[in-house]
Each structure stands twice: as structure tokens, then as C-alpha cells.
N, C-alpha and C. Protein backbone atom coordinates (compact mmCIF):
# COMPACT_ATOMS: atom_id res chain seq x y z
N UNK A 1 -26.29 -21.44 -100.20
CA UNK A 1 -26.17 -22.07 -98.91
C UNK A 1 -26.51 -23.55 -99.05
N UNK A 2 -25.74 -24.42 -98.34
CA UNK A 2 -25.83 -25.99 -98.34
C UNK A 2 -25.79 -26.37 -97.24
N UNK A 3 -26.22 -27.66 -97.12
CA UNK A 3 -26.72 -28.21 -95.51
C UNK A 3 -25.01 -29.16 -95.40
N UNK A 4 -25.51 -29.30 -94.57
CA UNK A 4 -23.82 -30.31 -94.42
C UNK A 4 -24.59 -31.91 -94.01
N UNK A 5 -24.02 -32.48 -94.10
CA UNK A 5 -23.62 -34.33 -93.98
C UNK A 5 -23.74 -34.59 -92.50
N UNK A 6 -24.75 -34.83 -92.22
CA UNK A 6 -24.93 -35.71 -90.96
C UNK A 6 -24.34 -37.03 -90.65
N UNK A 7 -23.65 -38.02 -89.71
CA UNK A 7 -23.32 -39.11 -89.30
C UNK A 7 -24.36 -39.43 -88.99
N UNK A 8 -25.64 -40.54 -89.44
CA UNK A 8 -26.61 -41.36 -89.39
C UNK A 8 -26.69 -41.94 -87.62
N UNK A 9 -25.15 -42.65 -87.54
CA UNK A 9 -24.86 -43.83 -86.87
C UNK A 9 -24.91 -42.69 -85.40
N UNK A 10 -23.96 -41.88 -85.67
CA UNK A 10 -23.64 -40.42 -84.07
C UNK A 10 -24.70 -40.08 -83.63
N UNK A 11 -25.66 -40.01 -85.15
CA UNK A 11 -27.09 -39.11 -84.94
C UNK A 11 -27.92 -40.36 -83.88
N UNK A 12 -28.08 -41.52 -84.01
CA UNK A 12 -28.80 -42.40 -83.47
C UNK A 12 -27.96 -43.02 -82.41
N UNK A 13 -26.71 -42.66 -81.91
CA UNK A 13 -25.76 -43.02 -80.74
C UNK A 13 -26.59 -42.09 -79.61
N UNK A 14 -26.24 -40.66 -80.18
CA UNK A 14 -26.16 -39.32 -79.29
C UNK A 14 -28.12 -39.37 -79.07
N UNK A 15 -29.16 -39.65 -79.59
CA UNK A 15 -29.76 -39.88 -79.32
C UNK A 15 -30.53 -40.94 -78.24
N UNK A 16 -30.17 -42.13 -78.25
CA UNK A 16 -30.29 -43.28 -77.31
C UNK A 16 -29.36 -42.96 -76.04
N UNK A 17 -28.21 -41.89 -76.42
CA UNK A 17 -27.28 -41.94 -74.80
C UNK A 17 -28.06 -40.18 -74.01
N UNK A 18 -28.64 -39.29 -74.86
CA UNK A 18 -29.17 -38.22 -74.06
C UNK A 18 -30.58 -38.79 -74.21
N UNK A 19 -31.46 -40.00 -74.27
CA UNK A 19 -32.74 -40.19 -73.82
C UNK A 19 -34.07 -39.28 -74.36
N UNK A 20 -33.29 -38.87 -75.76
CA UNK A 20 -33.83 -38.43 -77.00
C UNK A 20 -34.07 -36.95 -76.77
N UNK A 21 -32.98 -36.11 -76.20
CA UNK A 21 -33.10 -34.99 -76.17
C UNK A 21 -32.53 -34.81 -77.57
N UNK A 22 -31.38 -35.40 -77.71
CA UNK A 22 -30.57 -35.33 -79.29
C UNK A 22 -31.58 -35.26 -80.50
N UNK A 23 -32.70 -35.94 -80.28
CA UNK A 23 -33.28 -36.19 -81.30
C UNK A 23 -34.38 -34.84 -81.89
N UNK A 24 -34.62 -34.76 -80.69
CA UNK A 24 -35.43 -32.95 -81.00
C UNK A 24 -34.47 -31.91 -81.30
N UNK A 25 -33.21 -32.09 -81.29
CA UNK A 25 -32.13 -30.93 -82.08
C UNK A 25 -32.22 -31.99 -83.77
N UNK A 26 -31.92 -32.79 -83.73
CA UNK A 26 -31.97 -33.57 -84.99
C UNK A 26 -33.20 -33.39 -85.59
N UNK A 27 -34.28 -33.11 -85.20
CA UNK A 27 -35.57 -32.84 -85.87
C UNK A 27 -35.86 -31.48 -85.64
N UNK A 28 -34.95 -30.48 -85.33
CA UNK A 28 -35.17 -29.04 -85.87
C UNK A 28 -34.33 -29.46 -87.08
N UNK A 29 -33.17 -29.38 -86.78
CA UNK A 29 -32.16 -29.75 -88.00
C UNK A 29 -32.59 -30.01 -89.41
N UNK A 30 -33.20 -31.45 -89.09
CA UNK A 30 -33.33 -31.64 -90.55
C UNK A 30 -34.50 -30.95 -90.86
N UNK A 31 -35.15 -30.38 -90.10
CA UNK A 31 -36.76 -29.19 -90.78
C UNK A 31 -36.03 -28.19 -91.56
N UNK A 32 -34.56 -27.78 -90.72
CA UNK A 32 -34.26 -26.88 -91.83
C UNK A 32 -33.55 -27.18 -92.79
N UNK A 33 -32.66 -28.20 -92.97
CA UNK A 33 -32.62 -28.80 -93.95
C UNK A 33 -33.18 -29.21 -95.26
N UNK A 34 -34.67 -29.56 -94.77
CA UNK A 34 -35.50 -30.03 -95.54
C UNK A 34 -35.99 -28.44 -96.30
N UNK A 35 -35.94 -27.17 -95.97
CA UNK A 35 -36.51 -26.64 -96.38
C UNK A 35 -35.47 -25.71 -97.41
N UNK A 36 -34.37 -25.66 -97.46
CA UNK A 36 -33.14 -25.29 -97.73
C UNK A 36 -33.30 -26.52 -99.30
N UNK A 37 -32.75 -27.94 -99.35
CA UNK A 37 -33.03 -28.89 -99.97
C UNK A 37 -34.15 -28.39 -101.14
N UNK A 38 -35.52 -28.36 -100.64
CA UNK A 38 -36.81 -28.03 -101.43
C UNK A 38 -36.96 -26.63 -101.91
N UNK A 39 -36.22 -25.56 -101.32
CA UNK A 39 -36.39 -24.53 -101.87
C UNK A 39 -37.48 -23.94 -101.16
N UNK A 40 -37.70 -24.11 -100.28
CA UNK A 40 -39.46 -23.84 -100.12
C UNK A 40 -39.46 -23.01 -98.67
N UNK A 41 -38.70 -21.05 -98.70
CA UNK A 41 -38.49 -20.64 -97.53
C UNK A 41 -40.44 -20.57 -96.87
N UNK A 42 -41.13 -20.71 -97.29
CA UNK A 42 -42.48 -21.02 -96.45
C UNK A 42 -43.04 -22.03 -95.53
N UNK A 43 -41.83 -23.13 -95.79
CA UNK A 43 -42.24 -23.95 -94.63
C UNK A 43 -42.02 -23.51 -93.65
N UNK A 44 -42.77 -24.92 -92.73
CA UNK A 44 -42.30 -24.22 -91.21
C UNK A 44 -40.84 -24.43 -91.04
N UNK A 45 -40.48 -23.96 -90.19
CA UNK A 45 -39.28 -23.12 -89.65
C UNK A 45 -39.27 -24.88 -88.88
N UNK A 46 -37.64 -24.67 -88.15
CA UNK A 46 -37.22 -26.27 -87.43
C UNK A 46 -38.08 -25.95 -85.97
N UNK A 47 -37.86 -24.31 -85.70
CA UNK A 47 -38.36 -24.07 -84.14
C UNK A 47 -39.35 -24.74 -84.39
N UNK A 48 -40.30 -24.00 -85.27
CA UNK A 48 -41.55 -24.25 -85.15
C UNK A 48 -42.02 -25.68 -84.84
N UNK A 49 -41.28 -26.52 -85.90
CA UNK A 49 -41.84 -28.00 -86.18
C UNK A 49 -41.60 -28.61 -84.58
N UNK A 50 -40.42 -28.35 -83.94
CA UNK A 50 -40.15 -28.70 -82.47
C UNK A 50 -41.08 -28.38 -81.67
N UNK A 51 -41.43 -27.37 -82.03
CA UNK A 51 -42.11 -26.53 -80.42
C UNK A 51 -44.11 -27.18 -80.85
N UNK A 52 -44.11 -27.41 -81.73
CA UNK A 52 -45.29 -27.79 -82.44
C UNK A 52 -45.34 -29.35 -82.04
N UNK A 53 -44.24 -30.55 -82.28
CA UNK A 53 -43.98 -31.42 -81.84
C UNK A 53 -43.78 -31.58 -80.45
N UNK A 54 -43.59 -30.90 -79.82
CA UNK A 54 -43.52 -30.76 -78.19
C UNK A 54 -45.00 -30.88 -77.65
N UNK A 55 -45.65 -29.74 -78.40
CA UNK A 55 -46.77 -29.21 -77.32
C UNK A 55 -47.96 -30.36 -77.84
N UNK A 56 -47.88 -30.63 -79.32
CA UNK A 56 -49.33 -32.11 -79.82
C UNK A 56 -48.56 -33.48 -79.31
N UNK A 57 -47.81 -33.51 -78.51
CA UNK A 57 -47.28 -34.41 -77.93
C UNK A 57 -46.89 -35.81 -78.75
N UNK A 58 -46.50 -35.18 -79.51
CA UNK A 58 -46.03 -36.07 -80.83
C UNK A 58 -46.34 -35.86 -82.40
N UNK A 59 -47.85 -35.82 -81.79
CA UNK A 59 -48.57 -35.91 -83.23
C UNK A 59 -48.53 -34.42 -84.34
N UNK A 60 -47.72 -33.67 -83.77
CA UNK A 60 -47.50 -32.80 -84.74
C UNK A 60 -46.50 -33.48 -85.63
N UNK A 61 -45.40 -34.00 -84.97
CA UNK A 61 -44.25 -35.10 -85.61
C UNK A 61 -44.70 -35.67 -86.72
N UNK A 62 -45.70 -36.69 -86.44
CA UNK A 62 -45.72 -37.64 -87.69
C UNK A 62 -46.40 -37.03 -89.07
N UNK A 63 -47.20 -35.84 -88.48
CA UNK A 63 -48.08 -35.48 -89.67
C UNK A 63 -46.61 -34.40 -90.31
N UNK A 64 -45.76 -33.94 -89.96
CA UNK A 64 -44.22 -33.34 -90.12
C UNK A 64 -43.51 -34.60 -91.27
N UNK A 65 -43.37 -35.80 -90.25
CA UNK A 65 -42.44 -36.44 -90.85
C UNK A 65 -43.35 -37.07 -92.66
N UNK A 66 -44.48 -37.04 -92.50
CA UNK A 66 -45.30 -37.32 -93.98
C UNK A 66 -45.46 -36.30 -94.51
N UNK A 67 -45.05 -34.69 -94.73
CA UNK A 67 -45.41 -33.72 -95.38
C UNK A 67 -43.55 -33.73 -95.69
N UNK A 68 -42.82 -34.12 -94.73
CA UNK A 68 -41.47 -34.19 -95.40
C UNK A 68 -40.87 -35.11 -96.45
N UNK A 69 -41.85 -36.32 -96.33
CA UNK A 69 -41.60 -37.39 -97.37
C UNK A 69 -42.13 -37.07 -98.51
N UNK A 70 -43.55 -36.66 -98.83
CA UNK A 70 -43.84 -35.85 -99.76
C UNK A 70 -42.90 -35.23 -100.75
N UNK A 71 -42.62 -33.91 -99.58
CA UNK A 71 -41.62 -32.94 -100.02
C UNK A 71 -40.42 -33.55 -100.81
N UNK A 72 -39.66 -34.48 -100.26
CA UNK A 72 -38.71 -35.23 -100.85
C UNK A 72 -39.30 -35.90 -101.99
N UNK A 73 -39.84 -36.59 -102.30
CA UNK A 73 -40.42 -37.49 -103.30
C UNK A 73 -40.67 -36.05 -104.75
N UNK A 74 -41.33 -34.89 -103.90
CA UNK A 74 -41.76 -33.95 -105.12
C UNK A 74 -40.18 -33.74 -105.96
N UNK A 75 -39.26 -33.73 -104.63
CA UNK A 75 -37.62 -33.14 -105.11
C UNK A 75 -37.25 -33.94 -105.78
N UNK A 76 -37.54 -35.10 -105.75
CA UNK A 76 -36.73 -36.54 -106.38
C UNK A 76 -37.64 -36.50 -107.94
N UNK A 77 -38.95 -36.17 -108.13
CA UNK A 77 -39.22 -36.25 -109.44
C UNK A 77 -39.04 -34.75 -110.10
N UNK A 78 -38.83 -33.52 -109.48
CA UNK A 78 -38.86 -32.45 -110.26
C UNK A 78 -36.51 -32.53 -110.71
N UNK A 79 -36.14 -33.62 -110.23
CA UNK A 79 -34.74 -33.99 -110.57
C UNK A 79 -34.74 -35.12 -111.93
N UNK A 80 -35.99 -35.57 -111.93
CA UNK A 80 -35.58 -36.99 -112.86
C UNK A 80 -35.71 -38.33 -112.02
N UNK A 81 -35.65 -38.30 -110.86
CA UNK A 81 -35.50 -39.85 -110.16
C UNK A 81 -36.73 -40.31 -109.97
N UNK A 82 -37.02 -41.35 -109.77
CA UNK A 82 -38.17 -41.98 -109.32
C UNK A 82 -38.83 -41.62 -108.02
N UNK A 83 -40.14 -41.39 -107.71
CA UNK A 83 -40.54 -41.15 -106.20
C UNK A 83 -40.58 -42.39 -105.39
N UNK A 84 -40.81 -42.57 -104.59
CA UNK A 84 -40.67 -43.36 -103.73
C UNK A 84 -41.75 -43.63 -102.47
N UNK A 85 -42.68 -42.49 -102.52
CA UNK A 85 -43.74 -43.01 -101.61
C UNK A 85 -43.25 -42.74 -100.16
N UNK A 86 -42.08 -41.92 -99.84
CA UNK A 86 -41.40 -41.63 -98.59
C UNK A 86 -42.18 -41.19 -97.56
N UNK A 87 -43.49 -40.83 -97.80
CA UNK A 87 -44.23 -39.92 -96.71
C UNK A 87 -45.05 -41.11 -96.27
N UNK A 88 -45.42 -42.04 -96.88
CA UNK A 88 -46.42 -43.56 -95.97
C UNK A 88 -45.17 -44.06 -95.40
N UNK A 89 -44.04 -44.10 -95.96
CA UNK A 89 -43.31 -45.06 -94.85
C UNK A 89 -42.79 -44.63 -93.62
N UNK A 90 -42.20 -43.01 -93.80
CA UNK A 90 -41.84 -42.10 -92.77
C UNK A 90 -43.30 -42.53 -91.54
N UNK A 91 -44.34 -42.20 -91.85
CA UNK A 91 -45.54 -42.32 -91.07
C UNK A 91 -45.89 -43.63 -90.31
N UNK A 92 -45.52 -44.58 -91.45
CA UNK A 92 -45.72 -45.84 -91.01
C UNK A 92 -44.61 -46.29 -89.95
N UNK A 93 -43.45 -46.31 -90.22
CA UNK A 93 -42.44 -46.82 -89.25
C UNK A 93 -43.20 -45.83 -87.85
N UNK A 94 -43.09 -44.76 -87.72
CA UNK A 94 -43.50 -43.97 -86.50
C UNK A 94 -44.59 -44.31 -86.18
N UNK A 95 -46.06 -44.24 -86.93
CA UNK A 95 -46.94 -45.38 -86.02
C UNK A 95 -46.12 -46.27 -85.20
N UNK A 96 -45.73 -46.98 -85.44
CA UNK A 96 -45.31 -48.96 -85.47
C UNK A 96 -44.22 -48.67 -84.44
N UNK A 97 -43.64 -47.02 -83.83
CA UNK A 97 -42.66 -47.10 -82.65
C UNK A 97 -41.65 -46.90 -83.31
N UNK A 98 -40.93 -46.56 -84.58
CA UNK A 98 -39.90 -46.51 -85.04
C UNK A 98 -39.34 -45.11 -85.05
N UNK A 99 -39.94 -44.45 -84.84
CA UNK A 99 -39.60 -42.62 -85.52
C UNK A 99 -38.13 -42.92 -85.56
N UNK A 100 -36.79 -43.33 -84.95
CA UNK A 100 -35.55 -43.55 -84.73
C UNK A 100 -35.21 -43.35 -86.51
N UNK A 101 -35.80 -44.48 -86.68
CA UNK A 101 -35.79 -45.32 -88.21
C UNK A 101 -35.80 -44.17 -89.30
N UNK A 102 -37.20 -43.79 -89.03
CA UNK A 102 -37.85 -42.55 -90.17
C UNK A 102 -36.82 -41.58 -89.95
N UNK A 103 -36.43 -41.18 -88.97
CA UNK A 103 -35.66 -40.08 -88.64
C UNK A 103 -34.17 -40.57 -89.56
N UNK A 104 -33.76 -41.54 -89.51
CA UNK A 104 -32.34 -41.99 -90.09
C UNK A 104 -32.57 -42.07 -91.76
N UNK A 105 -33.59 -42.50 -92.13
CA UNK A 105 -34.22 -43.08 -93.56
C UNK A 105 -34.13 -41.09 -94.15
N UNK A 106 -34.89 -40.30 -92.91
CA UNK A 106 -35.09 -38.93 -94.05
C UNK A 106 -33.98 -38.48 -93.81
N UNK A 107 -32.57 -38.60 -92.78
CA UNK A 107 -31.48 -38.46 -93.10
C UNK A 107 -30.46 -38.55 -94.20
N UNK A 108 -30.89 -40.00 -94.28
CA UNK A 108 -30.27 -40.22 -95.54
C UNK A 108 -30.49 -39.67 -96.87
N UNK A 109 -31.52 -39.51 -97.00
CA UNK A 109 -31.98 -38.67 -98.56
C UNK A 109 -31.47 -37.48 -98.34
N UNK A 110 -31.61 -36.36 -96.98
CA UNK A 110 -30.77 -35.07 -97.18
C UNK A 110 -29.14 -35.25 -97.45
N UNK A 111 -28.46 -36.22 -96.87
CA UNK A 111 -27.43 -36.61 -96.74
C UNK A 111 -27.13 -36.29 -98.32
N UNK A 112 -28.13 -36.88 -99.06
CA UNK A 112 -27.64 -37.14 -100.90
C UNK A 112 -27.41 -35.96 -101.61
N UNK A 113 -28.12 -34.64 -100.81
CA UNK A 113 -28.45 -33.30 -100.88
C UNK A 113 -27.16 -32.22 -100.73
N UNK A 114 -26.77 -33.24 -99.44
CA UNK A 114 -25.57 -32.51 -98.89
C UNK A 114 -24.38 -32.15 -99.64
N UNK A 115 -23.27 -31.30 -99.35
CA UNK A 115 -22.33 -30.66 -100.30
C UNK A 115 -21.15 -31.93 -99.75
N UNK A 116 -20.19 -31.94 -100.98
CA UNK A 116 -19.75 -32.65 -100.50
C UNK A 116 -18.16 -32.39 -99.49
């Protein structure tokens, strides 16, 4: 099973025009993505990470979006590539008001994942 290819640009259109309802389907999404990608059926589930992100009124999110950068970085060196430190910046842009950003940035790395 393979994740499919997200549009970055649709993903961050359809978000800003439904007032970021889009974006909590986009962040189940890529939870399962991310876990499909890593191999790792023990993570949390996309519901979960949503409904978890819903109810800590965010802050389940960011501590999500830095256990996903992690995750990626572990995938990128158990491949050969260099890590990248993805889980301070995922965190950092979302402090600083960006989640949009982080959300497009960990897109893109599944994107690389994706079939073609």
C-alpha cells in the first residue's frame, strides 16, 4: 500500500477558503501517511492525532508535528540521506504562527514517499 501525491498549493488554497476546516482533514491525512511511510502501524492513528489536536486545543498538534519530523529524519537516515533536524523546525514555524508552513514543508517530504 502507497500514499498518493498531495497538491501542496490545493492543500493550502482549500485550506485558507474553508477557514481551516481543510486543514484538520490534511492533518489526519498526512498522520496516516506518515505512518504507512515509517512503517510504524503503532502510531497514533490520523483520528486520533485530530481528535487529540481538537480537544489540547492545539497543543497536541505541535508536540504531533515534532514526533513527525523526528520520524521523517529517522526514515531519511535508515535510507542513506542526511537528517535534517525536521522536528525543531516543524515546531518552530508553529510556535512563530506558521503551522500552514510546517504542514506544507511535512507535505513535501511524504510527497518524495509517494508512488509515482
Amino acid at each position: 500500500m502507497s500514499i498518493q501525491r498531495k497538491s501542496i498549493g490545493l492543500c493550502i488554497v482549500l485550506s485558507i477558503v474553508t477557514c481551516g476546516i481543510y486543514s484538520l482533514y490534511w492533518l489526519y491525512s498526512m498522520a496516516e501517511d506518515l505512518n504507512m511511510v515509517t512503517a510504524r502501524p503503532d502510531g497514533p492513528s490520523g483520528g486520533l492525532v485530530l481528535l487529540l489536536t481538537i480537544v489540547t486545543c492545539g497543543i497536541y498538534g505541535l508536540y504531533w508535528l515534532y514526533r513527525a519530523g523526528d520520524e521523517l529524519d529517522r526514515q531519511r537516515a535508515e535510507q542513506g540521506q542526511l537528517p535534517g533536524h525536521l522536528g525543531i523546525l516543524y515546531l518552530l514555524l508553529s510556535l512563530f504562527g506558521f503551522t500552514i508552513v510546517s504542514y506544507a514543508l511535512l507535505q513535501s517530504e511524504l510527497n518524495g514517499y509517494a508512488a509515482e
